[in-house]
PDB file of N, CA and C in Angstrom:
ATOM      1  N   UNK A   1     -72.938 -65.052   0.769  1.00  0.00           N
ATOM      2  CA  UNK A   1     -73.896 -66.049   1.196  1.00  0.00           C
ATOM      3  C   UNK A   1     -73.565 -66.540   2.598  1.00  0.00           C
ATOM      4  N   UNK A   2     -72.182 -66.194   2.876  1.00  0.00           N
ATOM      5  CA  UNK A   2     -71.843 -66.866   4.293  1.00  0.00           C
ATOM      6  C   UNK A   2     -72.605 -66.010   5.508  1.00  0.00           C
ATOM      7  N   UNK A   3     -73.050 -64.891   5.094  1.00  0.00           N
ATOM      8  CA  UNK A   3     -73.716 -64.406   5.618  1.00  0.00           C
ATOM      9  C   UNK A   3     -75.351 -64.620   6.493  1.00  0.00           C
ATOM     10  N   UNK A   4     -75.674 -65.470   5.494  1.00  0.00           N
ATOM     11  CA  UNK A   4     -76.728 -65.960   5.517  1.00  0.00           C
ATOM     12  C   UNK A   4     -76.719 -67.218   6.225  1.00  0.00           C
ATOM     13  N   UNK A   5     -76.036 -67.850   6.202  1.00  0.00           N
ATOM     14  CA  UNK A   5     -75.742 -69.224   5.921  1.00  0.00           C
ATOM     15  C   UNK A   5     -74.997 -69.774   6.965  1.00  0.00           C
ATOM     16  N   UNK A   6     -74.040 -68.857   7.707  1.00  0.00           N
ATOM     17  CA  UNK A   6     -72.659 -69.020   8.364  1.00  0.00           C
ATOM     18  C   UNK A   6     -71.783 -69.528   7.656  1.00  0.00           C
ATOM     19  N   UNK A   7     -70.384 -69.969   8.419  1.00  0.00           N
ATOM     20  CA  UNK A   7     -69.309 -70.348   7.341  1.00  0.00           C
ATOM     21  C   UNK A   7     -69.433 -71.748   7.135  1.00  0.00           C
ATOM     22  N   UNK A   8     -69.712 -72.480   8.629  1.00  0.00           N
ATOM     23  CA  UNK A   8     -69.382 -74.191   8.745  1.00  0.00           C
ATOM     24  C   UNK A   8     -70.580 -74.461   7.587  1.00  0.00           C
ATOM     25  N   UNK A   9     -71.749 -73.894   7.438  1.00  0.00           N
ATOM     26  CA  UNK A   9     -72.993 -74.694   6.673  1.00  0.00           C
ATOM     27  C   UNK A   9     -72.143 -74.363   5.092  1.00  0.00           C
ATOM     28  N   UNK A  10     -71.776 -73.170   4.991  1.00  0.00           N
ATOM     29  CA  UNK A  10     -71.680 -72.636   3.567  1.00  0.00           C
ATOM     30  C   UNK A  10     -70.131 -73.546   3.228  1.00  0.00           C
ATOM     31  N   UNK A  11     -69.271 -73.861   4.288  1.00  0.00           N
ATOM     32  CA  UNK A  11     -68.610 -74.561   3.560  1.00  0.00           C
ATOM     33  C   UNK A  11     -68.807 -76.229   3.711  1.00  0.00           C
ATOM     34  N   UNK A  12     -69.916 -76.888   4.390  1.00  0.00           N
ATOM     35  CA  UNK A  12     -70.464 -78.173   3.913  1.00  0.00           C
ATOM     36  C   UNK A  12     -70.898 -77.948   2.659  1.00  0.00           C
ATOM     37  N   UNK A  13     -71.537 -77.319   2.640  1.00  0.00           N
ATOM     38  CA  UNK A  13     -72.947 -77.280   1.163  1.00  0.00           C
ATOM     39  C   UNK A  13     -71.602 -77.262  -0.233  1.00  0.00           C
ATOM     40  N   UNK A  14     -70.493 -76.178   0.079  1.00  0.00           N
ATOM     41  CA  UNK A  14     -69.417 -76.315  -1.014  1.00  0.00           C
ATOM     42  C   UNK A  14     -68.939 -77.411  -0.957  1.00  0.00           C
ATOM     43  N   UNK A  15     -68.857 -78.136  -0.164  1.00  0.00           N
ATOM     44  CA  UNK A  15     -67.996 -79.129   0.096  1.00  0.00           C
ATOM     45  C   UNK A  15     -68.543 -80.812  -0.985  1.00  0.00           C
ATOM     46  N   UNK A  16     -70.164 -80.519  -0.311  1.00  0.00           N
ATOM     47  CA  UNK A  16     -70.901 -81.179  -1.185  1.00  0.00           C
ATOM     48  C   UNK A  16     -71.136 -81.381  -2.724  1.00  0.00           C
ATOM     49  N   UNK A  17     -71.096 -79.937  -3.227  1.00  0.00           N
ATOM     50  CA  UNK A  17     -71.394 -79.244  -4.464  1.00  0.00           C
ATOM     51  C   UNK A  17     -70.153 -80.138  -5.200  1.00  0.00           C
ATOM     52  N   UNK A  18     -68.818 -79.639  -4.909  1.00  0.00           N
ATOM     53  CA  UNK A  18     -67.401 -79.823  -5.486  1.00  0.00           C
ATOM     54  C   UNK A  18     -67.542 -81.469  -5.587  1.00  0.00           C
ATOM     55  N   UNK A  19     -67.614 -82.278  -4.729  1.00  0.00           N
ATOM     56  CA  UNK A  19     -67.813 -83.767  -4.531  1.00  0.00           C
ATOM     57  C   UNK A  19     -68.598 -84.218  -5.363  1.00  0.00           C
ATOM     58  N   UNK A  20     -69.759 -83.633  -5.818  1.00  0.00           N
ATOM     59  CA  UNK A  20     -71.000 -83.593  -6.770  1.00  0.00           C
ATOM     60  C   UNK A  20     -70.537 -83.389  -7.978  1.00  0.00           C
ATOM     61  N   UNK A  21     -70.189 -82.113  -8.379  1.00  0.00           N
ATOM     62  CA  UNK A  21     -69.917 -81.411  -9.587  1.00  0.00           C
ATOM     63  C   UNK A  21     -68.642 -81.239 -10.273  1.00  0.00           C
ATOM     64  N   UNK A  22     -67.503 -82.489 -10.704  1.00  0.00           N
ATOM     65  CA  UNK A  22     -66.430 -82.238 -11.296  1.00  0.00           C
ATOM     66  C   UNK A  22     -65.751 -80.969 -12.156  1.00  0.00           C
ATOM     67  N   UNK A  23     -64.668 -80.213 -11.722  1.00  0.00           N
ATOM     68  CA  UNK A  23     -64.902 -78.763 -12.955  1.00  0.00           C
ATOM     69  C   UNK A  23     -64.821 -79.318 -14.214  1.00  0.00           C
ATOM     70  N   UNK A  24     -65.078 -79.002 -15.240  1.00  0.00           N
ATOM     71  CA  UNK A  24     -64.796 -79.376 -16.333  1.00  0.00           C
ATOM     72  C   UNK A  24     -64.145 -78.528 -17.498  1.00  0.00           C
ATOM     73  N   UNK A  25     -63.662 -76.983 -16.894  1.00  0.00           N
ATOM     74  CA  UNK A  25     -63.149 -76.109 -17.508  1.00  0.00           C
ATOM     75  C   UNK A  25     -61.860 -75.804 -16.443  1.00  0.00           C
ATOM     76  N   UNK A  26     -60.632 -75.098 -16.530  1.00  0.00           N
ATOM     77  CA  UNK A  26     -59.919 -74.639 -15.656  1.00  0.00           C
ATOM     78  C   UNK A  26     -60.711 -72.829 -14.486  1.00  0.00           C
ATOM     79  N   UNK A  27     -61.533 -72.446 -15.181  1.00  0.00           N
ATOM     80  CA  UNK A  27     -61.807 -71.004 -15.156  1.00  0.00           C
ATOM     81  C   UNK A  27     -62.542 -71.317 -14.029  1.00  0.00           C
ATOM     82  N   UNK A  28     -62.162 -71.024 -12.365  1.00  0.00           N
ATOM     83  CA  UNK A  28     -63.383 -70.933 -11.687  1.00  0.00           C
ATOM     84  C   UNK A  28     -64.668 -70.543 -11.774  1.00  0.00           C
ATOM     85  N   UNK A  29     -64.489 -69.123 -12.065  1.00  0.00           N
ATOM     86  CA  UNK A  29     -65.805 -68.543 -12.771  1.00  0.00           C
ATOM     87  C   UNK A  29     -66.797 -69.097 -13.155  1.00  0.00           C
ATOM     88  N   UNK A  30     -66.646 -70.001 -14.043  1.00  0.00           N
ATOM     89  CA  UNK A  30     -67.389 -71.116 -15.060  1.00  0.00           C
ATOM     90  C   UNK A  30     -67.740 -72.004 -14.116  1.00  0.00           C
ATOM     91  N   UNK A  31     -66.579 -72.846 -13.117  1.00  0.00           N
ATOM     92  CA  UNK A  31     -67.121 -74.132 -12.542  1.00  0.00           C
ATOM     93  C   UNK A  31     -68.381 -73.926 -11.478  1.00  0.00           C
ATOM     94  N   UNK A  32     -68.793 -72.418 -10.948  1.00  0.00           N
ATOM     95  CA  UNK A  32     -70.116 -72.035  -9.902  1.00  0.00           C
ATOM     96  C   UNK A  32     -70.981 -72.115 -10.678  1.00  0.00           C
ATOM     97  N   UNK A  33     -71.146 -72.090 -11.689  1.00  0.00           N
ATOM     98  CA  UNK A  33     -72.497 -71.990 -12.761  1.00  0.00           C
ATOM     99  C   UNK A  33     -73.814 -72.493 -12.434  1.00  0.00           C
ATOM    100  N   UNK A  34     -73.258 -73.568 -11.822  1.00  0.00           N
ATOM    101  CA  UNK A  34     -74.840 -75.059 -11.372  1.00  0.00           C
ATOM    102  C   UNK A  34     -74.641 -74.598 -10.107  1.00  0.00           C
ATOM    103  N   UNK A  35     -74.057 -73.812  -9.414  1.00  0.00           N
ATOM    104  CA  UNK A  35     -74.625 -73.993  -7.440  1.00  0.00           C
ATOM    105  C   UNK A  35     -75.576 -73.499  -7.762  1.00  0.00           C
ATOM    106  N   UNK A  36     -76.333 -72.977  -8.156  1.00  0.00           N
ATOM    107  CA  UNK A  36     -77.478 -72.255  -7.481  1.00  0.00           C
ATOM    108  C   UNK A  36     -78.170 -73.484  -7.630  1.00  0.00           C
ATOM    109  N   UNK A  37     -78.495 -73.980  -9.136  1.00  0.00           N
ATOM    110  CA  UNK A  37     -79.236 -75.511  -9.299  1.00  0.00           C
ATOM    111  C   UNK A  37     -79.038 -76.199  -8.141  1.00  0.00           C
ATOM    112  N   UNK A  38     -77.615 -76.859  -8.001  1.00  0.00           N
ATOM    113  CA  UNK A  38     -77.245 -77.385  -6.723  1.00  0.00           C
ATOM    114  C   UNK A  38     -78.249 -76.874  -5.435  1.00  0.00           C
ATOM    115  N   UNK A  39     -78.255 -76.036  -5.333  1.00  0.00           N
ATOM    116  CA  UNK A  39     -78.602 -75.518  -3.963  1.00  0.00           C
ATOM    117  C   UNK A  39     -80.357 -75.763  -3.800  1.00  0.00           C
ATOM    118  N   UNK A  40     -80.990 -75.441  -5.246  1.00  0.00           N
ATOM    119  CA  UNK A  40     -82.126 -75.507  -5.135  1.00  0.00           C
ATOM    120  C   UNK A  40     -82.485 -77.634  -5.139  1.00  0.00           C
ATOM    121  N   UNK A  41     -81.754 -78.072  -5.186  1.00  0.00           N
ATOM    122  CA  UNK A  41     -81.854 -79.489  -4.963  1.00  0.00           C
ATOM    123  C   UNK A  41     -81.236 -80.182  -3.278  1.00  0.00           C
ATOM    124  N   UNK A  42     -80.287 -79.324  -3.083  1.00  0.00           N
ATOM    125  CA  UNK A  42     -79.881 -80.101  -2.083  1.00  0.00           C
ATOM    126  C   UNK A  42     -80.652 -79.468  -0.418  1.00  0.00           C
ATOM    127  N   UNK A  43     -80.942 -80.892   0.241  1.00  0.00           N
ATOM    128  CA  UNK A  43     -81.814 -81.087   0.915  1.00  0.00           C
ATOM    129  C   UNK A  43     -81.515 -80.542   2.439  1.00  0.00           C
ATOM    130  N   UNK A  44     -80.446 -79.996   2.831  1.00  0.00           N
ATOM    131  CA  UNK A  44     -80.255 -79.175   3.685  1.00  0.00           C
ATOM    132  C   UNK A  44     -80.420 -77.235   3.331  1.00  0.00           C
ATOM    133  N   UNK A  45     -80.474 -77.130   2.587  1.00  0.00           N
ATOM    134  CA  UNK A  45     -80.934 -75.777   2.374  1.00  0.00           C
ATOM    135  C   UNK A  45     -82.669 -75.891   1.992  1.00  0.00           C
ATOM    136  N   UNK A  46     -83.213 -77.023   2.080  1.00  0.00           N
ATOM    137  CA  UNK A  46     -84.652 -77.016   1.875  1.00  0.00           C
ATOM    138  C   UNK A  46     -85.403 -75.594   3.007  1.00  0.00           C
ATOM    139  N   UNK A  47     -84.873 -75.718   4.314  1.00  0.00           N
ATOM    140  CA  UNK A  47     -85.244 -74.513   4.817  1.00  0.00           C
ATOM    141  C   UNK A  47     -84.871 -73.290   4.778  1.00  0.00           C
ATOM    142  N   UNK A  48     -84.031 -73.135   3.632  1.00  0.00           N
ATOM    143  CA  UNK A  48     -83.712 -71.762   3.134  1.00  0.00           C
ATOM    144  C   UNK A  48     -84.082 -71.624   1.444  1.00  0.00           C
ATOM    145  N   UNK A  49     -85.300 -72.054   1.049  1.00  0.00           N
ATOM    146  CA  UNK A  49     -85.442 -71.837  -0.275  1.00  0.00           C
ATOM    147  C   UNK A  49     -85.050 -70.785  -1.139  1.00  0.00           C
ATOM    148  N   UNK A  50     -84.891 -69.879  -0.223  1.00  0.00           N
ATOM    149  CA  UNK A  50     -84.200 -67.962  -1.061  1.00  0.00           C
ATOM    150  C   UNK A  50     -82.882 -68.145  -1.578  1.00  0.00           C
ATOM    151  N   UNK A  51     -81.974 -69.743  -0.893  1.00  0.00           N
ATOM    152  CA  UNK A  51     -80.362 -69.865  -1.038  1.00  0.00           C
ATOM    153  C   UNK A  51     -80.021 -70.120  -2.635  1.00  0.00           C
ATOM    154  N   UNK A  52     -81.250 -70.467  -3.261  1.00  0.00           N
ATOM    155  CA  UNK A  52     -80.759 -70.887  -4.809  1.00  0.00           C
ATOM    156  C   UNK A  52     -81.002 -69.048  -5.530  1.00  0.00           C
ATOM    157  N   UNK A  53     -82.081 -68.641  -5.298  1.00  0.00           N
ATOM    158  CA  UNK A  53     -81.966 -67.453  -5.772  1.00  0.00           C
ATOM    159  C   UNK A  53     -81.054 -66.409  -5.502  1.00  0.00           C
ATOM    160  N   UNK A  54     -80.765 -66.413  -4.289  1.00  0.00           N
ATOM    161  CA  UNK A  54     -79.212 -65.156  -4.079  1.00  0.00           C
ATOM    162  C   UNK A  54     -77.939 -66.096  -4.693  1.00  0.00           C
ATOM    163  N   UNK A  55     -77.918 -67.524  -4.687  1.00  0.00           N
ATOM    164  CA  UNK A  55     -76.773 -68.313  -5.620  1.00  0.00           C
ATOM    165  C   UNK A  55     -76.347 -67.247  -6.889  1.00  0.00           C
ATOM    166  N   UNK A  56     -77.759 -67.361  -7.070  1.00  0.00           N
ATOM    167  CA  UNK A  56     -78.601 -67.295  -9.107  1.00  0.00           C
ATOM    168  C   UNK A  56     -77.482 -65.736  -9.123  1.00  0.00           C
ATOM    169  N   UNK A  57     -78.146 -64.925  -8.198  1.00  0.00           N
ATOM    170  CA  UNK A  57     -77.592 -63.292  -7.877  1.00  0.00           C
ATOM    171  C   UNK A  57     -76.134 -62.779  -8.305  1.00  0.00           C
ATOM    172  N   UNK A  58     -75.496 -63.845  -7.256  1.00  0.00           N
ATOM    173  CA  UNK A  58     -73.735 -64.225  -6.737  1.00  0.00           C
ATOM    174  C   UNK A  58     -73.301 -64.325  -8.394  1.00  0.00           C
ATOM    175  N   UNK A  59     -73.953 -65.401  -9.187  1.00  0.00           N
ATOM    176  CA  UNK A  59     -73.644 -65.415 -10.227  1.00  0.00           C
ATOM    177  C   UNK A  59     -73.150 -64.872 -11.609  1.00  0.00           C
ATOM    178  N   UNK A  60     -74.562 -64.017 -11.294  1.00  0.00           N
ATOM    179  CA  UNK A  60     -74.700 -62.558 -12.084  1.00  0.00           C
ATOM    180  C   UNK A  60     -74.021 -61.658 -12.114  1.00  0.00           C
ATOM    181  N   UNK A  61     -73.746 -61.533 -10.473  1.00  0.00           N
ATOM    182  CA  UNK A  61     -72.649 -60.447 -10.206  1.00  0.00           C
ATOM    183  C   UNK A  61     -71.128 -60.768 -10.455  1.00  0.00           C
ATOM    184  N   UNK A  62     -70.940 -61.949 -10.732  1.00  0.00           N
ATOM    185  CA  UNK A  62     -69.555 -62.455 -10.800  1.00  0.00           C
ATOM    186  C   UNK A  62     -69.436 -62.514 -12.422  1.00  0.00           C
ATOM    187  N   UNK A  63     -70.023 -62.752 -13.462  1.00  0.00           N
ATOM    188  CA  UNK A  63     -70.287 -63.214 -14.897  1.00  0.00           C
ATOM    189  C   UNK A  63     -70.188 -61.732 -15.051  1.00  0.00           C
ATOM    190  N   UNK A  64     -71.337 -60.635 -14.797  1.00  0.00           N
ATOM    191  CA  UNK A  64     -70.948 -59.157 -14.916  1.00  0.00           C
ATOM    192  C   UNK A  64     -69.395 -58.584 -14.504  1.00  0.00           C
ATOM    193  N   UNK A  65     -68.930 -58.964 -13.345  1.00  0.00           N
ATOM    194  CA  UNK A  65     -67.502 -58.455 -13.037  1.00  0.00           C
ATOM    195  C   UNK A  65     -66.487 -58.552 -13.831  1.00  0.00           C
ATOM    196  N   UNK A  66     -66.960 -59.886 -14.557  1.00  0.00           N
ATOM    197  CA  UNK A  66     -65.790 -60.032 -14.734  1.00  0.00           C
ATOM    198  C   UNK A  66     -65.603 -60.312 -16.902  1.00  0.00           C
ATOM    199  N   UNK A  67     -67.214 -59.543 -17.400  1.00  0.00           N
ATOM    200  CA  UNK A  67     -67.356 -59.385 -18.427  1.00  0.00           C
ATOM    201  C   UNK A  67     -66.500 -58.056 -19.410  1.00  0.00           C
ATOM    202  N   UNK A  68     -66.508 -58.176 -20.665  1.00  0.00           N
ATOM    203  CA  UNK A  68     -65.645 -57.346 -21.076  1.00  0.00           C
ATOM    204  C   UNK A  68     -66.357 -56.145 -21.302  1.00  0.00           C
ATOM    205  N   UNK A  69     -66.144 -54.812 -21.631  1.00  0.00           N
ATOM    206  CA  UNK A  69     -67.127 -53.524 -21.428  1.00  0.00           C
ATOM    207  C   UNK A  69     -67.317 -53.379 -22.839  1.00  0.00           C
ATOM    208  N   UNK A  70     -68.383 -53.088 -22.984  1.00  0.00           N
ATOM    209  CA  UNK A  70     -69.528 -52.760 -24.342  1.00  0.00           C
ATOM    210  C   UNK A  70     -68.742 -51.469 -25.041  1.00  0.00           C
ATOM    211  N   UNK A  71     -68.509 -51.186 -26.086  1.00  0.00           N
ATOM    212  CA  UNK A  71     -68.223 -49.776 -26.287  1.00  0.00           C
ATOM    213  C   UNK A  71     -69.497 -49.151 -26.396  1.00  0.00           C
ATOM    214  N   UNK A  72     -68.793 -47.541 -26.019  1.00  0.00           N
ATOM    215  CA  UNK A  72     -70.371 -46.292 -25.888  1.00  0.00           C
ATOM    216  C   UNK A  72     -70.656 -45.994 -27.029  1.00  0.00           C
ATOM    217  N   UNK A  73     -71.662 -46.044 -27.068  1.00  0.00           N
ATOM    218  CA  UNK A  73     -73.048 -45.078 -27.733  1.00  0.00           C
ATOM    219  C   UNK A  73     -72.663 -43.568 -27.692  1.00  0.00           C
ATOM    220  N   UNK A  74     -71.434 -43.125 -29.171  1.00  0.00           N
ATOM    221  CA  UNK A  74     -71.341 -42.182 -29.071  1.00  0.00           C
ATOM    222  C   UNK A  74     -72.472 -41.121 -29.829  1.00  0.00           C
ATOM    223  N   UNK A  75     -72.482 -39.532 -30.077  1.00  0.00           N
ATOM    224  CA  UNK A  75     -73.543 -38.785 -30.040  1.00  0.00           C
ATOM    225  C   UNK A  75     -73.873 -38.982 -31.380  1.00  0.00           C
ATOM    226  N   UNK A  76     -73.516 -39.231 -32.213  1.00  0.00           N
ATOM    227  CA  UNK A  76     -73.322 -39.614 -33.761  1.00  0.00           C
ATOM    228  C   UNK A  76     -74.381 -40.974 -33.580  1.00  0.00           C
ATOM    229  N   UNK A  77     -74.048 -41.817 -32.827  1.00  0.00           N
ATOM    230  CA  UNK A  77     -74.552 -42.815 -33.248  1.00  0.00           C
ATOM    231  C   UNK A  77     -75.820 -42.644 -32.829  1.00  0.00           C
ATOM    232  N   UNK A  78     -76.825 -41.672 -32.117  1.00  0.00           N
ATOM    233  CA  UNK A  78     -77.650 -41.954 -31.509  1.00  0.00           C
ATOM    234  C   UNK A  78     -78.593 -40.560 -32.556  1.00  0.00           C
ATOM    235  N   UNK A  79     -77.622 -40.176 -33.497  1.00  0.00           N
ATOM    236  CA  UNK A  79     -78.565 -39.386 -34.448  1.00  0.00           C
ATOM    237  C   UNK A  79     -78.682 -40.085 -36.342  1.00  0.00           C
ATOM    238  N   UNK A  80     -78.280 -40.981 -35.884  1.00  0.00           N
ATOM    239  CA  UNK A  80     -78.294 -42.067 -37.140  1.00  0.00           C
ATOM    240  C   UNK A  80     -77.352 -41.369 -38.343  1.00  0.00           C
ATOM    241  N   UNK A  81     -78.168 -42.347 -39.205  1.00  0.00           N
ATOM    242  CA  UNK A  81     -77.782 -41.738 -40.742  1.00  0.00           C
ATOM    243  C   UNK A  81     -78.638 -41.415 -41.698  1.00  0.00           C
ATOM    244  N   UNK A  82     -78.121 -40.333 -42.332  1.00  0.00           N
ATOM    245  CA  UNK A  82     -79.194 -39.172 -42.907  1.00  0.00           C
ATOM    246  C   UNK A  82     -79.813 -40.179 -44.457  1.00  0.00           C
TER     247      UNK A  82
END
């Protein structure tokens, strides 16, 4: 997002968020959950309305990274039972 954003804005807006939003778990992971909310409320990103949806993104991609892996669909299972 700093990309978007630069660093000085992206680290006000965190700066804000954290001041705002107490963690309430130890797991970083968990404590980003509401920026995107955050973002779609707070009134300096009003001229970047897209900043809550790539938040939403960041999210996804971080909750996926760092999820545990599904076991496969081996060939058996995908010809049932007789």
């Amino acid at each position: 997002m700093t990309r978007l954003v630069g660093e000085e804005w992206f680290r006000a807006a965190a700066a804000a968020f954290v001041a705002r939003e107490r963690p309430n778990t130890p797991s970083l992971q968990a404590y980003g959950a509401t920026f995107a909310a955050f973002l779609a409320d707070f009134a300096p990103a009003a001229e970047r309305p897209y900043l809550a949806g790539v938040a939403r993104l960041e999210g996804f991609w971080i909750e996926s990274h760092g999820a545990v892996d599904a076991p496969v669909l081996d060939a058996t299972g995908l010809v049932g039972s007789p």
